[in-house]
PDB file of N, CA and C in Angstrom:
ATOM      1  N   UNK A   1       0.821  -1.194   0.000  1.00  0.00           N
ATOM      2  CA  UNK A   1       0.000   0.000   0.000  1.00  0.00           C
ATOM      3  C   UNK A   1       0.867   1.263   0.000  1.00  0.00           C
ATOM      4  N   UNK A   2       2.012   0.881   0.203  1.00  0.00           N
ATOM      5  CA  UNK A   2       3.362   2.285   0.403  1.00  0.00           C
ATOM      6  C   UNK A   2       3.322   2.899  -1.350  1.00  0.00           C
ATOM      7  N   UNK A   3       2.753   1.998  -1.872  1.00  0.00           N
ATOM      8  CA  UNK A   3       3.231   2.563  -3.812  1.00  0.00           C
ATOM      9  C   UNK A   3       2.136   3.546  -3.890  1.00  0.00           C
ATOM     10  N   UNK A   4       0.771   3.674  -3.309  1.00  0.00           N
ATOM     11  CA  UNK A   4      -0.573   4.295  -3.384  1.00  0.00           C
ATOM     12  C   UNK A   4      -0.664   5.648  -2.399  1.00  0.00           C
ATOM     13  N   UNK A   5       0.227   5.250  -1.208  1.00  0.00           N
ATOM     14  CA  UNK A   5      -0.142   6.531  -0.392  1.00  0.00           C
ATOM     15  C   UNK A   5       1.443   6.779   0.034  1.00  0.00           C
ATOM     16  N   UNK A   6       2.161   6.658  -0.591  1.00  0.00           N
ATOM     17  CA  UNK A   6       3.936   7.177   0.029  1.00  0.00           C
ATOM     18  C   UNK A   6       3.786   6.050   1.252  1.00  0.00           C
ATOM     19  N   UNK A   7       5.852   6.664   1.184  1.00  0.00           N
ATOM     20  CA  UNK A   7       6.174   5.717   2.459  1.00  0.00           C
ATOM     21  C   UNK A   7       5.856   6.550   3.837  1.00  0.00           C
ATOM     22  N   UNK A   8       6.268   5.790   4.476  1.00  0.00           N
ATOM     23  CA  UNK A   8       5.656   6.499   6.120  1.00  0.00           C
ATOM     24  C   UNK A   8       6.993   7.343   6.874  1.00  0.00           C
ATOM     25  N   UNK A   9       8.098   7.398   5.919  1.00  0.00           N
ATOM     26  CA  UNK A   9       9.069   8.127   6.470  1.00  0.00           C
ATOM     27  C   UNK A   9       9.281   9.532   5.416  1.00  0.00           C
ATOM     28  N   UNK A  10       9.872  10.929   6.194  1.00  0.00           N
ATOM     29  CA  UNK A  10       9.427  11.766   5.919  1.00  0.00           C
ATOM     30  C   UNK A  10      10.887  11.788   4.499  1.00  0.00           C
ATOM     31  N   UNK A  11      10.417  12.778   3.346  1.00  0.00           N
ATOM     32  CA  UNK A  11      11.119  12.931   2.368  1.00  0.00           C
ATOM     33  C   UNK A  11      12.207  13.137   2.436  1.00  0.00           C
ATOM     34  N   UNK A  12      13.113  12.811   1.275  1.00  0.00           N
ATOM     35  CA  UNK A  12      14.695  13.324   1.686  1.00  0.00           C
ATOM     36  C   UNK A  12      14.996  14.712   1.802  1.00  0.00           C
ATOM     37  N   UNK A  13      15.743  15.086   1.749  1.00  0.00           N
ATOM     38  CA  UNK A  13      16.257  16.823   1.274  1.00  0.00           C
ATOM     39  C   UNK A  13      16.403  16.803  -0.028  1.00  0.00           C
ATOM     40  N   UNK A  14      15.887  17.378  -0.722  1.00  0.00           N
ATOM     41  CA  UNK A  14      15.607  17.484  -2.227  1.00  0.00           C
ATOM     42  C   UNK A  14      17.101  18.879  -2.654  1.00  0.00           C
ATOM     43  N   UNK A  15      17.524  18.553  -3.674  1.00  0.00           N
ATOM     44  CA  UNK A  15      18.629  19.293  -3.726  1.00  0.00           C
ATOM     45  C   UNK A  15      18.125  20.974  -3.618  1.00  0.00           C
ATOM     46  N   UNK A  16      19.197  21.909  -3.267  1.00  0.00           N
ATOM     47  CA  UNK A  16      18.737  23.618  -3.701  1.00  0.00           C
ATOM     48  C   UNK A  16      18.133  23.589  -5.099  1.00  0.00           C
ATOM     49  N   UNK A  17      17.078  24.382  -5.745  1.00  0.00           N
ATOM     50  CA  UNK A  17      17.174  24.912  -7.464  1.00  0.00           C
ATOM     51  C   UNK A  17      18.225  25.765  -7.742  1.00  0.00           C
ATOM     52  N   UNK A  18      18.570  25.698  -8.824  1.00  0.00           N
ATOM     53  CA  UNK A  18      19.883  26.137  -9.450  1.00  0.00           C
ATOM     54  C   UNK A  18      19.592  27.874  -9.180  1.00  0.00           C
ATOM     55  N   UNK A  19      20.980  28.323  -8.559  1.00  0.00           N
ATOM     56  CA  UNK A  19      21.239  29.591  -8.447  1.00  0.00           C
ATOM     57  C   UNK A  19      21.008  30.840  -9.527  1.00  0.00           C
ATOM     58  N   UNK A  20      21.153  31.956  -9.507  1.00  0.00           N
ATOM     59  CA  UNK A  20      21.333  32.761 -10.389  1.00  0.00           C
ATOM     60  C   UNK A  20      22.349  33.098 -11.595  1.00  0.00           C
ATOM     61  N   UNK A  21      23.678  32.250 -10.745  1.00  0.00           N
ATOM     62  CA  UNK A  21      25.087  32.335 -11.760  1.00  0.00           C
ATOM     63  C   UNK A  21      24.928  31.324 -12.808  1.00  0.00           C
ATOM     64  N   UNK A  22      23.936  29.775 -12.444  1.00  0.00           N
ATOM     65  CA  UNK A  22      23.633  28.640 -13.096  1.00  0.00           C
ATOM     66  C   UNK A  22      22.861  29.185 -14.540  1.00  0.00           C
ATOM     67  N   UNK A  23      21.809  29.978 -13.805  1.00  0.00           N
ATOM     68  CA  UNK A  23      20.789  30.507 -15.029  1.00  0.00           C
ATOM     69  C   UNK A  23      21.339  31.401 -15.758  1.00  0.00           C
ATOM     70  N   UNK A  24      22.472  32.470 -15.480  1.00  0.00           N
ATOM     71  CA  UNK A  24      23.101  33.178 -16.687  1.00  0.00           C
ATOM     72  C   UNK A  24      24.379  31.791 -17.370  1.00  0.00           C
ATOM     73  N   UNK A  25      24.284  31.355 -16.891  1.00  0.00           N
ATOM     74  CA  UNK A  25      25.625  30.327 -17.598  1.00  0.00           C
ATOM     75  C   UNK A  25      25.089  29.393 -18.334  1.00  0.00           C
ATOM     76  N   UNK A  26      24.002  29.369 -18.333  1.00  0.00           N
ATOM     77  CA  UNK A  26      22.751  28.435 -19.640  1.00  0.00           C
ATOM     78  C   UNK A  26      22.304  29.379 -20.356  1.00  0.00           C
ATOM     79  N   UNK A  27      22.003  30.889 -20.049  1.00  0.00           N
ATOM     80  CA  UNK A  27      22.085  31.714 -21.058  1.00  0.00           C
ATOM     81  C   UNK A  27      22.715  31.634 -21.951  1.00  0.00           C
ATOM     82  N   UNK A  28      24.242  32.462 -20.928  1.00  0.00           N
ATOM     83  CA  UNK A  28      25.591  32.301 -21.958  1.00  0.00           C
ATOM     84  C   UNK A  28      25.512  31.098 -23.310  1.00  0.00           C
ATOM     85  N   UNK A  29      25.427  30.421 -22.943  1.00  0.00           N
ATOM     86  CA  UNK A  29      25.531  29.227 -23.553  1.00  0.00           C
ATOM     87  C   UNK A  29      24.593  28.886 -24.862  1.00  0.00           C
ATOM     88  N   UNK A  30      23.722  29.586 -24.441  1.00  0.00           N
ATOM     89  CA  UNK A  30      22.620  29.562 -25.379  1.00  0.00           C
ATOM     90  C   UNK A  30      22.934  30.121 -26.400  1.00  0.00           C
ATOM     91  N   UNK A  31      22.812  31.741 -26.180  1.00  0.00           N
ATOM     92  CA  UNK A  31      23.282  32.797 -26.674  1.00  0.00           C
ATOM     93  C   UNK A  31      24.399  32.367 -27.850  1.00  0.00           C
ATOM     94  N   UNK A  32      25.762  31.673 -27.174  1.00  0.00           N
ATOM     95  CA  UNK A  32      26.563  31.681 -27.991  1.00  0.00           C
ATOM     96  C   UNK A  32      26.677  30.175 -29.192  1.00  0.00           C
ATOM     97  N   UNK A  33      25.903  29.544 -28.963  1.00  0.00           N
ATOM     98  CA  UNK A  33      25.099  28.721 -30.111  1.00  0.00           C
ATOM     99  C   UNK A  33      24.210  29.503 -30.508  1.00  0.00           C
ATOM    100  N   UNK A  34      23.360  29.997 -30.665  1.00  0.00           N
ATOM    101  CA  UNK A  34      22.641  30.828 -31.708  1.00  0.00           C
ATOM    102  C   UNK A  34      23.096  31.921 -32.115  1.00  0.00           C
ATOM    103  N   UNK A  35      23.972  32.467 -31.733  1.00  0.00           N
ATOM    104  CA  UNK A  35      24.726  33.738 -32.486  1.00  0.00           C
ATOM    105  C   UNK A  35      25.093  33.789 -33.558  1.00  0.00           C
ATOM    106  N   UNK A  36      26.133  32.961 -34.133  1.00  0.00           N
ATOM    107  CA  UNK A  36      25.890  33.183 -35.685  1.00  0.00           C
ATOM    108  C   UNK A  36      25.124  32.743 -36.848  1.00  0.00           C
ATOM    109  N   UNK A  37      23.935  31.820 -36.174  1.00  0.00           N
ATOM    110  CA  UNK A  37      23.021  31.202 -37.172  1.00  0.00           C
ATOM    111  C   UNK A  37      21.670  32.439 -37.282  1.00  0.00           C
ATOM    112  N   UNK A  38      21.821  32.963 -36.083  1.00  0.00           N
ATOM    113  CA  UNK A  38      21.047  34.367 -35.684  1.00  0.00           C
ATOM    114  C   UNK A  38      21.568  35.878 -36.534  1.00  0.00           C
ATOM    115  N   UNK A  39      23.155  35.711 -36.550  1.00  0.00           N
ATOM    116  CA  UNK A  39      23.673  37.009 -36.947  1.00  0.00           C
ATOM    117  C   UNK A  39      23.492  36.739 -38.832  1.00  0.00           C
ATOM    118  N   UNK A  40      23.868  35.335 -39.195  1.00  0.00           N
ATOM    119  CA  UNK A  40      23.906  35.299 -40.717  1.00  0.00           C
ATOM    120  C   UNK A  40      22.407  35.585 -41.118  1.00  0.00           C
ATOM    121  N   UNK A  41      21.307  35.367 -40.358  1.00  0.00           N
ATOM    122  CA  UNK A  41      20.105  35.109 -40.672  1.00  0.00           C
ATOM    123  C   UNK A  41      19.913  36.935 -41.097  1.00  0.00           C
ATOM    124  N   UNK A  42      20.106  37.522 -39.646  1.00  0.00           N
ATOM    125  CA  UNK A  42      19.804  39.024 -39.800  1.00  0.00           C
ATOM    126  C   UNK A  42      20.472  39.980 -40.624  1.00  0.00           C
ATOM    127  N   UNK A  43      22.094  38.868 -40.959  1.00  0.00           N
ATOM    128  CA  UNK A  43      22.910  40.159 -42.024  1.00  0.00           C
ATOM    129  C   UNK A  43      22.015  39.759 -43.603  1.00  0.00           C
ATOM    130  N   UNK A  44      21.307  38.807 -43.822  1.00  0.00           N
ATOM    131  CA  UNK A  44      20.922  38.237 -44.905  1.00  0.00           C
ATOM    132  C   UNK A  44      19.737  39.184 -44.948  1.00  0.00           C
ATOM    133  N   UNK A  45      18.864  39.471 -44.232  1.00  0.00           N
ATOM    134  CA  UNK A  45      17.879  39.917 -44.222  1.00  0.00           C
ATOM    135  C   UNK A  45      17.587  41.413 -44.536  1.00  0.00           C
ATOM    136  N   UNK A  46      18.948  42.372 -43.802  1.00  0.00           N
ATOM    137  CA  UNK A  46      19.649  43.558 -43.774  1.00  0.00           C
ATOM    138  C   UNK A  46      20.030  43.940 -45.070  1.00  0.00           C
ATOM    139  N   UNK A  47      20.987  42.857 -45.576  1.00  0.00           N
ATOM    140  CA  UNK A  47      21.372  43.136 -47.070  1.00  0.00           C
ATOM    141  C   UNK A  47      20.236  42.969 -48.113  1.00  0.00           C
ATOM    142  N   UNK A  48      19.246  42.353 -48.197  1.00  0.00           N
ATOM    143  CA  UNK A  48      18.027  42.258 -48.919  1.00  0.00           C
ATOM    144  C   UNK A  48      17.657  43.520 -48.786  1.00  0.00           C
ATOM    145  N   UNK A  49      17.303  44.198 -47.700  1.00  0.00           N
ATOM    146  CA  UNK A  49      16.704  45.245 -47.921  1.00  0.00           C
ATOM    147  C   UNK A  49      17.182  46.322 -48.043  1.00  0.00           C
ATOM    148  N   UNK A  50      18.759  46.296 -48.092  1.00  0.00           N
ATOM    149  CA  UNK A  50      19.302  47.378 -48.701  1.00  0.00           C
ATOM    150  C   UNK A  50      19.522  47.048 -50.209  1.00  0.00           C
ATOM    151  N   UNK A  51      19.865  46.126 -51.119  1.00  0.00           N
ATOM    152  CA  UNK A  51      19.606  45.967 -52.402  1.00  0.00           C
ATOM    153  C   UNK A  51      18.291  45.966 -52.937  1.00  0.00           C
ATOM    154  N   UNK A  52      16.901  46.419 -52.287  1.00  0.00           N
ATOM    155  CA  UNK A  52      15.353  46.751 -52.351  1.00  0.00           C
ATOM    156  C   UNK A  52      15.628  47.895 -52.464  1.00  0.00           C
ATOM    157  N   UNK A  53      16.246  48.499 -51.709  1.00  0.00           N
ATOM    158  CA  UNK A  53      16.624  50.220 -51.134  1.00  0.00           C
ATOM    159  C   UNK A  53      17.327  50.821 -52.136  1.00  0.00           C
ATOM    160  N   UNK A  54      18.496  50.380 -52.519  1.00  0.00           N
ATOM    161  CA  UNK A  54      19.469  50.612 -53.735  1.00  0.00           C
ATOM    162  C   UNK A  54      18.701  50.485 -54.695  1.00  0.00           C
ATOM    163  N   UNK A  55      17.824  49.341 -55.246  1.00  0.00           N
ATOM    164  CA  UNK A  55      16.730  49.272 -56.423  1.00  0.00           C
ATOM    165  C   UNK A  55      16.117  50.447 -56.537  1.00  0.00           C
ATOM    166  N   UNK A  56      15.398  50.872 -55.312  1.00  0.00           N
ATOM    167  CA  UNK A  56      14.313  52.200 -55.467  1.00  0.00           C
ATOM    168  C   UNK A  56      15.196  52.929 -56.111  1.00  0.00           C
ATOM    169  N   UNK A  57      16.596  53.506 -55.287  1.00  0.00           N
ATOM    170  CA  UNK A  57      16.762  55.005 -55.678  1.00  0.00           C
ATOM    171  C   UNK A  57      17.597  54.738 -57.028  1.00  0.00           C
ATOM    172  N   UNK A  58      18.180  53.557 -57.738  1.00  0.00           N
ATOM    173  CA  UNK A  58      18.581  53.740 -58.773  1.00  0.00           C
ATOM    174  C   UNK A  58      19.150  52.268 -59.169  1.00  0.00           C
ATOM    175  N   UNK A  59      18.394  51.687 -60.505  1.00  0.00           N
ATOM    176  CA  UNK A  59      18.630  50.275 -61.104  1.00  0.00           C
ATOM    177  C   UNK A  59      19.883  50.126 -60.748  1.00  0.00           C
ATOM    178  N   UNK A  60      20.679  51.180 -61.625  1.00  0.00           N
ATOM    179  CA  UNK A  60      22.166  50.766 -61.085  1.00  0.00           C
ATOM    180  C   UNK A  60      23.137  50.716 -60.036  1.00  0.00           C
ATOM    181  N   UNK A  61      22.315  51.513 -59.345  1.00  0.00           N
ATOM    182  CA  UNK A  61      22.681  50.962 -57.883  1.00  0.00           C
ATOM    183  C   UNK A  61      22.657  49.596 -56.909  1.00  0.00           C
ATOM    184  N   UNK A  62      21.412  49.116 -57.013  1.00  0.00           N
ATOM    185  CA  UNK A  62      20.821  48.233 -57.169  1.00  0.00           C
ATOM    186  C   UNK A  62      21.950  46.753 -58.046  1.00  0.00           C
ATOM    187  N   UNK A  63      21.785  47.182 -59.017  1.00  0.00           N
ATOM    188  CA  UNK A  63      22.532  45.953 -59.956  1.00  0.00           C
ATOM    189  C   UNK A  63      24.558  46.174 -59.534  1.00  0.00           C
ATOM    190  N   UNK A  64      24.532  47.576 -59.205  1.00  0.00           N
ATOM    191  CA  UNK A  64      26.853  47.722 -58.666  1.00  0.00           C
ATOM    192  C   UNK A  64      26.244  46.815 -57.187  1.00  0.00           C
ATOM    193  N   UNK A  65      25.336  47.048 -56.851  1.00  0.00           N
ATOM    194  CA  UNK A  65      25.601  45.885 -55.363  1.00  0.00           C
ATOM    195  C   UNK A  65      25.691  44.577 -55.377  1.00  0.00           C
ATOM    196  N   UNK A  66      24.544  44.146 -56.266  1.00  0.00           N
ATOM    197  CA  UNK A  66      24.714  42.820 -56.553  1.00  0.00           C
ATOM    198  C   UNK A  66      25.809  42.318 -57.708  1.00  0.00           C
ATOM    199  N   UNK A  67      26.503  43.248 -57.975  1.00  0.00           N
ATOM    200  CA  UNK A  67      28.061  42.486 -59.144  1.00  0.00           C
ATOM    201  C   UNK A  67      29.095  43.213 -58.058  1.00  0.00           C
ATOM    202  N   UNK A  68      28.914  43.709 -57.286  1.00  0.00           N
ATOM    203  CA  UNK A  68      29.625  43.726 -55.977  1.00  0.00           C
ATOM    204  C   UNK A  68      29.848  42.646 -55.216  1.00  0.00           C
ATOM    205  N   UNK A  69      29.098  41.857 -54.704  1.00  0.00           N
ATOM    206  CA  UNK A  69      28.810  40.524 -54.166  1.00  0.00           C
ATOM    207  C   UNK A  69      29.255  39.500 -55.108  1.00  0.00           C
ATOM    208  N   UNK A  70      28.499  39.291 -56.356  1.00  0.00           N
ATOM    209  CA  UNK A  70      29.171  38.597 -56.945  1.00  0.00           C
ATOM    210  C   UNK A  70      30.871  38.557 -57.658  1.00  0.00           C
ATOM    211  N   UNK A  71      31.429  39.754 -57.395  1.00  0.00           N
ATOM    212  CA  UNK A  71      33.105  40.012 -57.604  1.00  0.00           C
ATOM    213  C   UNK A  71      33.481  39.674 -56.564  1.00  0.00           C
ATOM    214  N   UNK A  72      32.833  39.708 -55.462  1.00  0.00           N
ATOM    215  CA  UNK A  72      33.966  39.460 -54.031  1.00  0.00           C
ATOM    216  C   UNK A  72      33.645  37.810 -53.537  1.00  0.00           C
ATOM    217  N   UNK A  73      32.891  36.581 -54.029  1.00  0.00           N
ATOM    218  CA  UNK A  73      32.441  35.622 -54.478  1.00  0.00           C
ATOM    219  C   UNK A  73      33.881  35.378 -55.330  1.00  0.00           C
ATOM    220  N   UNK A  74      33.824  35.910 -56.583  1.00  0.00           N
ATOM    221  CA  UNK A  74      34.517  35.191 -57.087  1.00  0.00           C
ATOM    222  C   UNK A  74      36.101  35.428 -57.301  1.00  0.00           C
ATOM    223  N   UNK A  75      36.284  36.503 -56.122  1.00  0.00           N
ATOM    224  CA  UNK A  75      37.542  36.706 -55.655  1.00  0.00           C
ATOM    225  C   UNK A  75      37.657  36.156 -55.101  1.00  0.00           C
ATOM    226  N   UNK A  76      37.052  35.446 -53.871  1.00  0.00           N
ATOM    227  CA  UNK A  76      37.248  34.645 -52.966  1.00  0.00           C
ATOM    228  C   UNK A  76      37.613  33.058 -53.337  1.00  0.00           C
ATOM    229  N   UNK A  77      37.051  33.047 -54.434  1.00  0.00           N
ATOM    230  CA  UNK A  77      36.978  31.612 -55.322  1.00  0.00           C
ATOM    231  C   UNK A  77      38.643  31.061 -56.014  1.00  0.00           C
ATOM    232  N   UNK A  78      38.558  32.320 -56.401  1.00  0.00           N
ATOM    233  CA  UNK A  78      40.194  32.330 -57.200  1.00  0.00           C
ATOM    234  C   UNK A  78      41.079  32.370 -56.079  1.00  0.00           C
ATOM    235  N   UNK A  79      40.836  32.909 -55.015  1.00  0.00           N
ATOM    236  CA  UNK A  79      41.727  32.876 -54.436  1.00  0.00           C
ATOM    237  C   UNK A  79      42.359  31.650 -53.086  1.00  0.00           C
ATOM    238  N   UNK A  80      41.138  31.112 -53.565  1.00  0.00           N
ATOM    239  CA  UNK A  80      40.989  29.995 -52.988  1.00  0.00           C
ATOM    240  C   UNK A  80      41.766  28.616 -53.684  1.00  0.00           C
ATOM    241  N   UNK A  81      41.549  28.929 -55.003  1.00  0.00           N
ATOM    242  CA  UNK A  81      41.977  28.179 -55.850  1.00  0.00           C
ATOM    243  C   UNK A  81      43.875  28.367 -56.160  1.00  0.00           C
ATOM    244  N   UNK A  82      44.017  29.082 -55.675  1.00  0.00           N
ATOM    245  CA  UNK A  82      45.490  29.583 -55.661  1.00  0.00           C
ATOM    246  C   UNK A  82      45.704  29.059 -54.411  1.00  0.00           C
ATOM    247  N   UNK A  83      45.389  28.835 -53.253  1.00  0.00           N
ATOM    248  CA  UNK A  83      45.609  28.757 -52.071  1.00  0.00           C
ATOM    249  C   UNK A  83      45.014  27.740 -51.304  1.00  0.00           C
ATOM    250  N   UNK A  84      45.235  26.371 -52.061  1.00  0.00           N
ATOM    251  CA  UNK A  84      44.790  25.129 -51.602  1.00  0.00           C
ATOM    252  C   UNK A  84      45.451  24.686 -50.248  1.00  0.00           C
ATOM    253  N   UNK A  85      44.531  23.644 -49.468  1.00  0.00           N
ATOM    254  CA  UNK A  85      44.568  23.617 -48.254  1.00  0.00           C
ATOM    255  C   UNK A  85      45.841  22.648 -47.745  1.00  0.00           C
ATOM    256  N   UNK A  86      46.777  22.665 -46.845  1.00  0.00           N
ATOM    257  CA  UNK A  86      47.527  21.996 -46.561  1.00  0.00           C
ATOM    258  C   UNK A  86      46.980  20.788 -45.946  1.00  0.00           C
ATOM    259  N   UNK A  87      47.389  19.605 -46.469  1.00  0.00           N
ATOM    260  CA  UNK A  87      46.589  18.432 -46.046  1.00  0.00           C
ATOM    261  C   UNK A  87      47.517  17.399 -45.680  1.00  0.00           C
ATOM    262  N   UNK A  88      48.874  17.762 -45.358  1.00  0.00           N
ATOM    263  CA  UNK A  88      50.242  17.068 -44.447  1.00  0.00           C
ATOM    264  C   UNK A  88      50.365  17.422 -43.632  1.00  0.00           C
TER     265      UNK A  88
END
């Protein structure tokens, strides 16, 4: 009958709940796993709407940003390609 109504001796000491330094240090933690899946998300989002923005005030503004991006793409590419990875 102890499984239906508890045992007849009084509870243990149940540990403290986690402090205040515990709960910023699971923050921390948090925080710094979502930070750059958070920061690429918002620079992606930022740059959209400044190449919307650049569109309004002038096509070619608009179009030097985006062959802006795509030159520094494919600078990065070449230069990558010059600068293969050490694998010894």
């Amino acid at each position: 009958m102890g499984f239906y109504y508890g045992q007849n001796k009084p509870p243990e000491d149940e540990p403290n709940p986690g402090s205040w330094r515990e709960t910023l240090a699971i923050i921390w933690v948090v925080f710094k796993v979502l930070a750059v899946p958070l920061g690429l998300l918002f620079g992606f989002v930022f740059a959209l709407i400044l190449v919307f923005w650049l569109f309004m005030i002038s096509g070619w503004l608009g179009l030097a940003a985006i062959a802006a991006v795509v030159a520094a793409l494919v600078a990065r590419g070449v230069w990558e390609a010059k600068h293969p990875p050490d694998l010894g």
